[in-house]
PDB file of N, CA and C in Angstrom:
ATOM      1  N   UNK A   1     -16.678   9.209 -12.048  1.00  0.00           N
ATOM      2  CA  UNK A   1     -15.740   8.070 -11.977  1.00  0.00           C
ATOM      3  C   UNK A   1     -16.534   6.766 -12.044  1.00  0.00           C
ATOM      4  N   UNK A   2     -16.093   5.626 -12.488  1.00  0.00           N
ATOM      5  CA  UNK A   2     -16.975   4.318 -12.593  1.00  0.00           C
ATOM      6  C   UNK A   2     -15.605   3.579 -12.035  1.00  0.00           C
ATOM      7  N   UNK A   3     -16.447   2.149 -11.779  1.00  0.00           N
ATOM      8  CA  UNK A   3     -16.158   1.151 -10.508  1.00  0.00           C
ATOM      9  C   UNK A   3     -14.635   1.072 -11.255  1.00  0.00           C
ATOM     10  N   UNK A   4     -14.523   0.500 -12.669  1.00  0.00           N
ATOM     11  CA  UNK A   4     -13.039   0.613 -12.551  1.00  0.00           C
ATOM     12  C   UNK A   4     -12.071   1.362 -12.216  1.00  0.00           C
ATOM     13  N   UNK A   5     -12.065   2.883 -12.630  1.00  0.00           N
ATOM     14  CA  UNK A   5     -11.420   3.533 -12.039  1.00  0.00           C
ATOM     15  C   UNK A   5     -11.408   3.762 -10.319  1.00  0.00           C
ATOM     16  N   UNK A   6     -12.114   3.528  -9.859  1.00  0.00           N
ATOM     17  CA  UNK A   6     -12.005   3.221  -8.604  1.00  0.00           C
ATOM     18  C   UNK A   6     -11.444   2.221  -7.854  1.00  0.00           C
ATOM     19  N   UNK A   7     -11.659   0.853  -8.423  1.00  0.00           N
ATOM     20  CA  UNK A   7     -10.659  -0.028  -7.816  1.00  0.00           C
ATOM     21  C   UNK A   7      -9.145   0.493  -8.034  1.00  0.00           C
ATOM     22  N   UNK A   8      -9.226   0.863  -9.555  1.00  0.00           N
ATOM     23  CA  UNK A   8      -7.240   1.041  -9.607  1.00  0.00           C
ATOM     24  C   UNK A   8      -6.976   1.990  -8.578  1.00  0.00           C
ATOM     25  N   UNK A   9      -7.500   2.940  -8.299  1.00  0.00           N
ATOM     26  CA  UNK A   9      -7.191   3.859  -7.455  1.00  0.00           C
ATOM     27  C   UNK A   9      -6.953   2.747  -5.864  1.00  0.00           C
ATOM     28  N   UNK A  10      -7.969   2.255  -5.532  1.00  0.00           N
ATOM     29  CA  UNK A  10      -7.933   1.409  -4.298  1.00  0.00           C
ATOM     30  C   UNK A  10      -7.071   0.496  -4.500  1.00  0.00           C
ATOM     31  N   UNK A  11      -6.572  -0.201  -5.794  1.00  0.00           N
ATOM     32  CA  UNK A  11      -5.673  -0.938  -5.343  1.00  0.00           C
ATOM     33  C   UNK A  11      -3.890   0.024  -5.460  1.00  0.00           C
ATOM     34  N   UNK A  12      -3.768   0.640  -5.745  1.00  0.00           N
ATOM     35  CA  UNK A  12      -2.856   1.351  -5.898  1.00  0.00           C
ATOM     36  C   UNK A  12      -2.254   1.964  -4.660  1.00  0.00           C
ATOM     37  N   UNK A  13      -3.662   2.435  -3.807  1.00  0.00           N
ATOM     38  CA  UNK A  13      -3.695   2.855  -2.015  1.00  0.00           C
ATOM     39  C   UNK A  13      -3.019   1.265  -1.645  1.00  0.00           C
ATOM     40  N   UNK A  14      -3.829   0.321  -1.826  1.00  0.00           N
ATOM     41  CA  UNK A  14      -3.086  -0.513  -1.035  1.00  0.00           C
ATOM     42  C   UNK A  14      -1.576  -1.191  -1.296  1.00  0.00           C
ATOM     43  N   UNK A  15      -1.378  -0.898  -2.074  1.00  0.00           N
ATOM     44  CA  UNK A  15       0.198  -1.443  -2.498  1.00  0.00           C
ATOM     45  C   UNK A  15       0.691  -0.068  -1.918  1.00  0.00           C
ATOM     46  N   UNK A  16       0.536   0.909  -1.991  1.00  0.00           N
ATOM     47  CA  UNK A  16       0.861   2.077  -1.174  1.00  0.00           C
ATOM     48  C   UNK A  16       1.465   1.594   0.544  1.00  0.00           C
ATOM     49  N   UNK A  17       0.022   1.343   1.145  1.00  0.00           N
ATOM     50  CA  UNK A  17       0.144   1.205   2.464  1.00  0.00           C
ATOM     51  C   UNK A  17       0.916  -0.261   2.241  1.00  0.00           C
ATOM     52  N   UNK A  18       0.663  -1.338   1.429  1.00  0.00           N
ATOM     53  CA  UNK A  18       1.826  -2.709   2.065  1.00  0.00           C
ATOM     54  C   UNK A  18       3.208  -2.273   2.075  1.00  0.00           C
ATOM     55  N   UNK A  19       3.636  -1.373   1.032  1.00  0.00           N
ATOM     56  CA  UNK A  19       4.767  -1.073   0.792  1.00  0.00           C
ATOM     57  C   UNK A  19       4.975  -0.626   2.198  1.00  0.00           C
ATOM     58  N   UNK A  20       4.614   1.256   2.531  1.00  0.00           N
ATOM     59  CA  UNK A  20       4.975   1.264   3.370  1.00  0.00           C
ATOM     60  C   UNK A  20       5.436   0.609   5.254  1.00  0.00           C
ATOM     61  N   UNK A  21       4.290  -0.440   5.350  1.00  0.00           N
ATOM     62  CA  UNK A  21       4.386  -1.042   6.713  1.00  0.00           C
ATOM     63  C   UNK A  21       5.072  -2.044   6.406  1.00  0.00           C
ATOM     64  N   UNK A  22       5.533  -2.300   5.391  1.00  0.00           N
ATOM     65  CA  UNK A  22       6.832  -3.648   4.645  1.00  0.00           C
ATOM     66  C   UNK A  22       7.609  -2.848   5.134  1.00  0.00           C
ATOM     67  N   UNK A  23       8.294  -1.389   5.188  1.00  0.00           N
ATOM     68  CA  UNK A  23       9.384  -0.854   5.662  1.00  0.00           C
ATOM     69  C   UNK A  23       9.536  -0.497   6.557  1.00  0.00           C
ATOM     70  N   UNK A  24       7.890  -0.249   7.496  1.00  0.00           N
ATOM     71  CA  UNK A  24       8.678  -0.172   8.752  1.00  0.00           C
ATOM     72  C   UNK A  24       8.629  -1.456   9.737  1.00  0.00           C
ATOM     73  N   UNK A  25       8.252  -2.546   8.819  1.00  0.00           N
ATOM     74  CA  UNK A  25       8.257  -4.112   9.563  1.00  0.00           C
ATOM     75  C   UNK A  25       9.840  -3.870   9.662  1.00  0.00           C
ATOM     76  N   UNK A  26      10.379  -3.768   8.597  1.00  0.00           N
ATOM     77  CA  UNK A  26      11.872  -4.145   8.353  1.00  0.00           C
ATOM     78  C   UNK A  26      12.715  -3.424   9.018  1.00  0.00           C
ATOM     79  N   UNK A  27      12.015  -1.825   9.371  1.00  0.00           N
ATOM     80  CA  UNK A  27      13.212  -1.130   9.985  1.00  0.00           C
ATOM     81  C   UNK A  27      13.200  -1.369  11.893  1.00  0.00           C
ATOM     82  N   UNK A  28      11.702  -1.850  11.825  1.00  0.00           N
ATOM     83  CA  UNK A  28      11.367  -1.981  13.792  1.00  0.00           C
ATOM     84  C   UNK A  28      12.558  -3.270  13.731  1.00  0.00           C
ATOM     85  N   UNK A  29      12.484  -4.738  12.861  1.00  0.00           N
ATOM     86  CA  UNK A  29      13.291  -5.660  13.143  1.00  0.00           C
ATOM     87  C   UNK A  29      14.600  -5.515  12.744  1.00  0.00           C
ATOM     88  N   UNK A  30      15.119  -4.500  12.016  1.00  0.00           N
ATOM     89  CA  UNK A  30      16.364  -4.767  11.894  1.00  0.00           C
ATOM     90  C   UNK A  30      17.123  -3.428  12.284  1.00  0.00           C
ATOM     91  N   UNK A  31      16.658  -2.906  13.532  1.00  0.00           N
ATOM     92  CA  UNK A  31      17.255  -1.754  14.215  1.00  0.00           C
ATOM     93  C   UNK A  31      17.430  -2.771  15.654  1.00  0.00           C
TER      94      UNK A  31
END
């Protein structure tokens, strides 16, 4: 693997994880 393919992978994890703690920001405040 070379550095590019590695960032996409890392940035892909992180839109991963914002996504998910974006939903449970939204579900802790709007429960």
């Amino acid at each position: 693997m070379n550095i590019v393919e590695i960032k996409k992978i890392l940035e892909k994890n992180n839109n991963y994880l914002r996504q998910t703690f974006h939903v449970k920001e939204l579900g802790i405040f709007g429960s």
